[in-house]
PDB file of N, CA and C in Angstrom:
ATOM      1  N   UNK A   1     -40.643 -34.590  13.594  1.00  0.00           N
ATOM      2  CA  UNK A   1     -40.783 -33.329  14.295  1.00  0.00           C
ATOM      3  C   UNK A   1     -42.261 -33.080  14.548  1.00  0.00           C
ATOM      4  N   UNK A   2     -42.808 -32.935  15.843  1.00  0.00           N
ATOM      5  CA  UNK A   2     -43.840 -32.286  16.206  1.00  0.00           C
ATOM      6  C   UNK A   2     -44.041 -30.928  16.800  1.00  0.00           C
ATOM      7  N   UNK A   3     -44.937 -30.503  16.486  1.00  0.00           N
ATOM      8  CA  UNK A   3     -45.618 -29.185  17.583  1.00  0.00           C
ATOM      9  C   UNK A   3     -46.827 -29.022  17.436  1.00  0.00           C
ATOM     10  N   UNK A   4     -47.349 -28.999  18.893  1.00  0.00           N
ATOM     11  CA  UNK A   4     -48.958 -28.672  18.833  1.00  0.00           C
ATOM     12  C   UNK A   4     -49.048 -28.370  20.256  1.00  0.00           C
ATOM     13  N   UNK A   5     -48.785 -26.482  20.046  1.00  0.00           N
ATOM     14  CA  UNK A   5     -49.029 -25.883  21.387  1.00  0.00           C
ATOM     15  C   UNK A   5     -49.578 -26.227  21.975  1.00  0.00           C
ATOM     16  N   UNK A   6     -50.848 -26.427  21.654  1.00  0.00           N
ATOM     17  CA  UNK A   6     -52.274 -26.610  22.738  1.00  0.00           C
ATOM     18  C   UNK A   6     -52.415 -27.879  23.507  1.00  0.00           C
ATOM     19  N   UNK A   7     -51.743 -29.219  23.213  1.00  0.00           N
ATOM     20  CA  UNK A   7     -50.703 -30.432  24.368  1.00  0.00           C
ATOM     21  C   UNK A   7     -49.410 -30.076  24.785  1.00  0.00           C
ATOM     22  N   UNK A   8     -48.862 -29.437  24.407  1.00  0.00           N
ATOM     23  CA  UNK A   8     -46.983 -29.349  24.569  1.00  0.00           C
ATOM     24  C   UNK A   8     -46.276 -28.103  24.217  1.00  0.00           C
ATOM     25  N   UNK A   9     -45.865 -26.924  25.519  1.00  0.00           N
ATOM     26  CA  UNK A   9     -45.452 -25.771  24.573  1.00  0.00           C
ATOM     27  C   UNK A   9     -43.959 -25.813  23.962  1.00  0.00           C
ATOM     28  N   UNK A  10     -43.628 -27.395  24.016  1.00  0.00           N
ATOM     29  CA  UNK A  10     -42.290 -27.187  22.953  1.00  0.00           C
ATOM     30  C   UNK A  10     -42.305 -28.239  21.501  1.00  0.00           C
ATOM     31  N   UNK A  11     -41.224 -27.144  20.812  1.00  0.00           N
ATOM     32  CA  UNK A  11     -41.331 -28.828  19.460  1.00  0.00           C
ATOM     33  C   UNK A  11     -40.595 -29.956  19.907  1.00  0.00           C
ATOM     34  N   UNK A  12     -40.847 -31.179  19.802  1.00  0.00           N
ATOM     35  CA  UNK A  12     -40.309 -32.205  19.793  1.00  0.00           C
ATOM     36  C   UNK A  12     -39.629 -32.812  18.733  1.00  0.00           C
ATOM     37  N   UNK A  13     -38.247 -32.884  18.521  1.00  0.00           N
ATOM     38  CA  UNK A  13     -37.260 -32.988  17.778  1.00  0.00           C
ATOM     39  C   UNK A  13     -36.396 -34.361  17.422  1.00  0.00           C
ATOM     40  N   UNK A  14     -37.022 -35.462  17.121  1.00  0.00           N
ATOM     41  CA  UNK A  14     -36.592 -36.872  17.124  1.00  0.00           C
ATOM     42  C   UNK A  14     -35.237 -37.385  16.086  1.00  0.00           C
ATOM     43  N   UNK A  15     -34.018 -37.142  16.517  1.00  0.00           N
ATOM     44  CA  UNK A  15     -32.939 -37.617  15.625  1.00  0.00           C
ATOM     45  C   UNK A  15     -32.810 -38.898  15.586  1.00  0.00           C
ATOM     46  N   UNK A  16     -32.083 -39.626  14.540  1.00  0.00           N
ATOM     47  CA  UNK A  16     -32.046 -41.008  14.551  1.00  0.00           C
ATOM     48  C   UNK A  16     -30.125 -41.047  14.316  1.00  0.00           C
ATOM     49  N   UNK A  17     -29.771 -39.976  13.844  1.00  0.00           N
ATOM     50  CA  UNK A  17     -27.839 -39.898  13.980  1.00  0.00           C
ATOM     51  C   UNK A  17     -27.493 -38.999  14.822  1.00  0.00           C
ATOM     52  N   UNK A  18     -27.552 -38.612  15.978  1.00  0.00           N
ATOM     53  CA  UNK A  18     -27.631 -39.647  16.936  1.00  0.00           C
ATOM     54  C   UNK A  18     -29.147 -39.829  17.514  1.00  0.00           C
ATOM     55  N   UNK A  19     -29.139 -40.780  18.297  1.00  0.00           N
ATOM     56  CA  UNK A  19     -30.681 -41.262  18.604  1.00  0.00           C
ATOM     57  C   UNK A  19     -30.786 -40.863  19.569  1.00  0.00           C
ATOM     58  N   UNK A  20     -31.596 -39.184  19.491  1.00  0.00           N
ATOM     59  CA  UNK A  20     -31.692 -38.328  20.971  1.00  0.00           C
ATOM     60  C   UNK A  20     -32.920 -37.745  20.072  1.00  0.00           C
ATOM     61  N   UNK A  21     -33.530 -37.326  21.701  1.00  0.00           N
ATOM     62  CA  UNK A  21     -34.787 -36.328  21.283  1.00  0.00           C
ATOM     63  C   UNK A  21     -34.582 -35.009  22.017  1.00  0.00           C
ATOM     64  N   UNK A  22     -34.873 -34.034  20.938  1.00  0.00           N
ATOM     65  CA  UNK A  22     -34.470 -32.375  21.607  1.00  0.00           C
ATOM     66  C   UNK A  22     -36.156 -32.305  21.615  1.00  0.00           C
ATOM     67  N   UNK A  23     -36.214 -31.298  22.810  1.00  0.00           N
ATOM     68  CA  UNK A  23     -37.572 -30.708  23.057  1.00  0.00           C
ATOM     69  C   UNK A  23     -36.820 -29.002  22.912  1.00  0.00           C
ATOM     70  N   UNK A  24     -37.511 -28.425  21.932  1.00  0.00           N
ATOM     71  CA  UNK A  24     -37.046 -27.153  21.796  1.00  0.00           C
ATOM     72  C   UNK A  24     -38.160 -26.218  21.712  1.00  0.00           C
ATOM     73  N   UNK A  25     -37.984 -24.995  22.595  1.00  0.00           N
ATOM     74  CA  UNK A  25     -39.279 -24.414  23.324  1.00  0.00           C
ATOM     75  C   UNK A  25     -38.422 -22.630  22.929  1.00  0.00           C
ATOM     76  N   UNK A  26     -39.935 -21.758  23.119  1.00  0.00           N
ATOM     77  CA  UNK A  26     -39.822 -20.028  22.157  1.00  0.00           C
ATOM     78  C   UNK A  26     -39.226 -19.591  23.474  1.00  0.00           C
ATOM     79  N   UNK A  27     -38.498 -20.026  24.262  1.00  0.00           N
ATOM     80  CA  UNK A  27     -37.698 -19.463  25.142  1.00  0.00           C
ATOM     81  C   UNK A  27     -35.932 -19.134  24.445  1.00  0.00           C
ATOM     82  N   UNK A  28     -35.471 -20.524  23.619  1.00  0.00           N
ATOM     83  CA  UNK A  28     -33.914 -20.558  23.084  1.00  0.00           C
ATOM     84  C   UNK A  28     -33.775 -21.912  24.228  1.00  0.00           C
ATOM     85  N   UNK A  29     -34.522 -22.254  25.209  1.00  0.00           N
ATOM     86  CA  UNK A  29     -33.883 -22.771  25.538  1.00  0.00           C
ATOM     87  C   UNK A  29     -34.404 -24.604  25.063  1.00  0.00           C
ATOM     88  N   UNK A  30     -33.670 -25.774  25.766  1.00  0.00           N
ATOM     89  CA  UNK A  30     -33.644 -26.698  25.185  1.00  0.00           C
ATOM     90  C   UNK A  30     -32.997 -28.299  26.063  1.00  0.00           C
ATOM     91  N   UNK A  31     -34.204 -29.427  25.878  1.00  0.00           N
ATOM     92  CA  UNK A  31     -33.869 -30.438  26.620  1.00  0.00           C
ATOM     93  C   UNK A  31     -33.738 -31.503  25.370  1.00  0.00           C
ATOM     94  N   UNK A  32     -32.348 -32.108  25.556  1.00  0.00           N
ATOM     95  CA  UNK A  32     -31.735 -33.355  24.859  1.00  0.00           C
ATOM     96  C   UNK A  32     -31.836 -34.582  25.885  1.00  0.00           C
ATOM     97  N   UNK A  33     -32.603 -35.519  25.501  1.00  0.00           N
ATOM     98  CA  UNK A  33     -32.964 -36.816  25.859  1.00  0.00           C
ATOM     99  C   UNK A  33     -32.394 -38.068  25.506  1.00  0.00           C
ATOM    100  N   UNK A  34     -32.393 -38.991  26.222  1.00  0.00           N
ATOM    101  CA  UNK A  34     -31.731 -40.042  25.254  1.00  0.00           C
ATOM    102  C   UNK A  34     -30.408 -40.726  24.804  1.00  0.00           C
ATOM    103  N   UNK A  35     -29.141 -39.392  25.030  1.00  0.00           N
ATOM    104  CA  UNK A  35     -27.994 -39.274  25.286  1.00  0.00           C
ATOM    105  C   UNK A  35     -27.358 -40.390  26.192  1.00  0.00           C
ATOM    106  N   UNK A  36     -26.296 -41.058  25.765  1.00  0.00           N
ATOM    107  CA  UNK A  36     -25.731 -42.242  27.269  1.00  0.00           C
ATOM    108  C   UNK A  36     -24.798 -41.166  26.996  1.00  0.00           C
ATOM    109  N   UNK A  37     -24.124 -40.252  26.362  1.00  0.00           N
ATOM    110  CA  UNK A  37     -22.989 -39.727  26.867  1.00  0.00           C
ATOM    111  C   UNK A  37     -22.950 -38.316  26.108  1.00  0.00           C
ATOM    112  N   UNK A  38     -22.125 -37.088  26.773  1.00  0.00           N
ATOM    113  CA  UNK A  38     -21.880 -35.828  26.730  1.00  0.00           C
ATOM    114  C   UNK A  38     -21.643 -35.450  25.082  1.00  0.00           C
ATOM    115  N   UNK A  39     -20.680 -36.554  24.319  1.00  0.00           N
ATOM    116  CA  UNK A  39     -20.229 -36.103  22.546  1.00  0.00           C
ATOM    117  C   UNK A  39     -21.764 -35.975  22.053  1.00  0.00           C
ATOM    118  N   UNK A  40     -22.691 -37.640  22.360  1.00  0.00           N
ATOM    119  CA  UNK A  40     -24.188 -37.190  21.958  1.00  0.00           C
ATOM    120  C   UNK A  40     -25.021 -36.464  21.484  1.00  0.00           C
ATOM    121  N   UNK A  41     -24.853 -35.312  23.305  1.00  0.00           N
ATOM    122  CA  UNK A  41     -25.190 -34.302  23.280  1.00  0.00           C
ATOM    123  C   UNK A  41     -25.128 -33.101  22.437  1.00  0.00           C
ATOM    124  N   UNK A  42     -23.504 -33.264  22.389  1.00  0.00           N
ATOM    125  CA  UNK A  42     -22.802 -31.895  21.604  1.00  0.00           C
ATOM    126  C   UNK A  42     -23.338 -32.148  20.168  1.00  0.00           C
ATOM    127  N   UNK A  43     -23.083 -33.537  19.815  1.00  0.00           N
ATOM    128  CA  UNK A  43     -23.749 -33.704  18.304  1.00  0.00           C
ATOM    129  C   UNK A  43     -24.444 -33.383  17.850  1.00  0.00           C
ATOM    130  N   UNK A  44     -25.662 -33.630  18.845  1.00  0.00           N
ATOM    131  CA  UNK A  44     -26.996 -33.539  17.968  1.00  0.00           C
ATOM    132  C   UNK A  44     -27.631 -32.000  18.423  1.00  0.00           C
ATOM    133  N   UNK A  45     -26.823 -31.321  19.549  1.00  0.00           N
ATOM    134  CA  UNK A  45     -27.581 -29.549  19.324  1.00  0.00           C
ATOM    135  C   UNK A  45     -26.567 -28.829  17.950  1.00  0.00           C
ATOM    136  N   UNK A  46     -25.460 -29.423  18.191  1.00  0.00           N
ATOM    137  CA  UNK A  46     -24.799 -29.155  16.394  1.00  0.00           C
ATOM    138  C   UNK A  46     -25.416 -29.167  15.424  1.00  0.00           C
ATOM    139  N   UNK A  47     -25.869 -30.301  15.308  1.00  0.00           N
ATOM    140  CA  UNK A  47     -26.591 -30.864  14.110  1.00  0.00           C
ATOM    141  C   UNK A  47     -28.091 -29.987  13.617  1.00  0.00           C
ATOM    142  N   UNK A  48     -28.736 -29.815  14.844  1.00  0.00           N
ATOM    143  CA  UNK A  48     -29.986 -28.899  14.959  1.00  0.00           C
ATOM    144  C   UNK A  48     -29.552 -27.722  14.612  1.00  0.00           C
ATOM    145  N   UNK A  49     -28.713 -26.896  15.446  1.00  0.00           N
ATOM    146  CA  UNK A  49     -28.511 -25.404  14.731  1.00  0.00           C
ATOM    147  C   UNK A  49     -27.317 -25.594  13.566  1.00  0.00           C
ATOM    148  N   UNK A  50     -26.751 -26.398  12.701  1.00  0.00           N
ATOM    149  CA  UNK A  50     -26.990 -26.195  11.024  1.00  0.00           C
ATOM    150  C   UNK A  50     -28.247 -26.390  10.548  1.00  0.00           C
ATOM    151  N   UNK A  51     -29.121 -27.113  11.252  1.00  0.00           N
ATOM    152  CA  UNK A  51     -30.447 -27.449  10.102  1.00  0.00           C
ATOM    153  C   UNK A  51     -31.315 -25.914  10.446  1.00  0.00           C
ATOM    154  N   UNK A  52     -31.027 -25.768  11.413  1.00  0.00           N
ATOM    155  CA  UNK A  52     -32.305 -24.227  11.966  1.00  0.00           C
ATOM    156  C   UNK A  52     -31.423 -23.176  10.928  1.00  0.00           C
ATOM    157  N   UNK A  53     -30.244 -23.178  10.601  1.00  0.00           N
ATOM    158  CA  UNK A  53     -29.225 -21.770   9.928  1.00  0.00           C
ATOM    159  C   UNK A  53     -29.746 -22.161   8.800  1.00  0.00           C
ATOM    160  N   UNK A  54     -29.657 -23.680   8.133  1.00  0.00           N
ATOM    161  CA  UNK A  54     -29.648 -24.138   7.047  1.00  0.00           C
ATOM    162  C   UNK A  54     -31.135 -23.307   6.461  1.00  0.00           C
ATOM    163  N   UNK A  55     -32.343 -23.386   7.435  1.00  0.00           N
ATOM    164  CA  UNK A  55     -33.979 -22.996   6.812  1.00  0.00           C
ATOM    165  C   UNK A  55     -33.663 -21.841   7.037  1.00  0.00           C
ATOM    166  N   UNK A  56     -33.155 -20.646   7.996  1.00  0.00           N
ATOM    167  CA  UNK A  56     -33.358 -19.391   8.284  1.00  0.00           C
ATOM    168  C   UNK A  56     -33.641 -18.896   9.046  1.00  0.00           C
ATOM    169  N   UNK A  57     -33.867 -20.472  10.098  1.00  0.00           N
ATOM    170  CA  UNK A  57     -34.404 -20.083  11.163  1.00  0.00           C
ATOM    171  C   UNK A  57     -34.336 -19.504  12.541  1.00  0.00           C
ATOM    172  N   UNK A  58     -32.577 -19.686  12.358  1.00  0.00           N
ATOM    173  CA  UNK A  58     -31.358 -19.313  13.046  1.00  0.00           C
ATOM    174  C   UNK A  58     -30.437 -18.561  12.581  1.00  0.00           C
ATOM    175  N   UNK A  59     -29.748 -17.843  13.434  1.00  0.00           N
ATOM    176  CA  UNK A  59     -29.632 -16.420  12.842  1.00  0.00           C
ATOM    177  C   UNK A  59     -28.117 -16.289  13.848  1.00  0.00           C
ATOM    178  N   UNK A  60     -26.848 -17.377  13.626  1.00  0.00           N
ATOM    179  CA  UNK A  60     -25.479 -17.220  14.433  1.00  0.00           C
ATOM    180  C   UNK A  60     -24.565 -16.109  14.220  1.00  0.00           C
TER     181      UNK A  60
END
C-alpha cells in the first residue's frame, strides 16, 4: 500500500488474492486494475471494505 499526495492524489492498493490493484482516492470513489474478469472485481472491493471496517476505517 502506498500514498504520497504530493505524486498521486490516490492510495494505491496492491492485492496478490486476487492480483488487482485498487487506486482508492478521498472522493469514495475507486479504480480496480488488473482484473481479466467481473468476480475479480467484486472480490477484491469485498475484500478491501472488510479490511477498511476491519481498522475503522469504514463505517457500513
Amino acid at each position: 500500500t502506498m500514498y504520497e499526495p504530493e505524486q498521486f492524489p490516490g492510495l494505491i492498493y496492491r492485492m496478490h488474492d486476487p492480483d488487482v490493484v485498487i487506486l482508492l482516492f478521498a472522493s469514495g470513489k475507486l479504480v480496480c486494475t488488473g482484473a481479466v474478469n467481473e468476480k475479480m472485481v467484486y472480490d477484491a472491493v469485498e475484500k478491501l471494505m472488510a479490511e477498511l471496517i476491519q481498522k475503522g476505517l469504514l463505517i457500513r
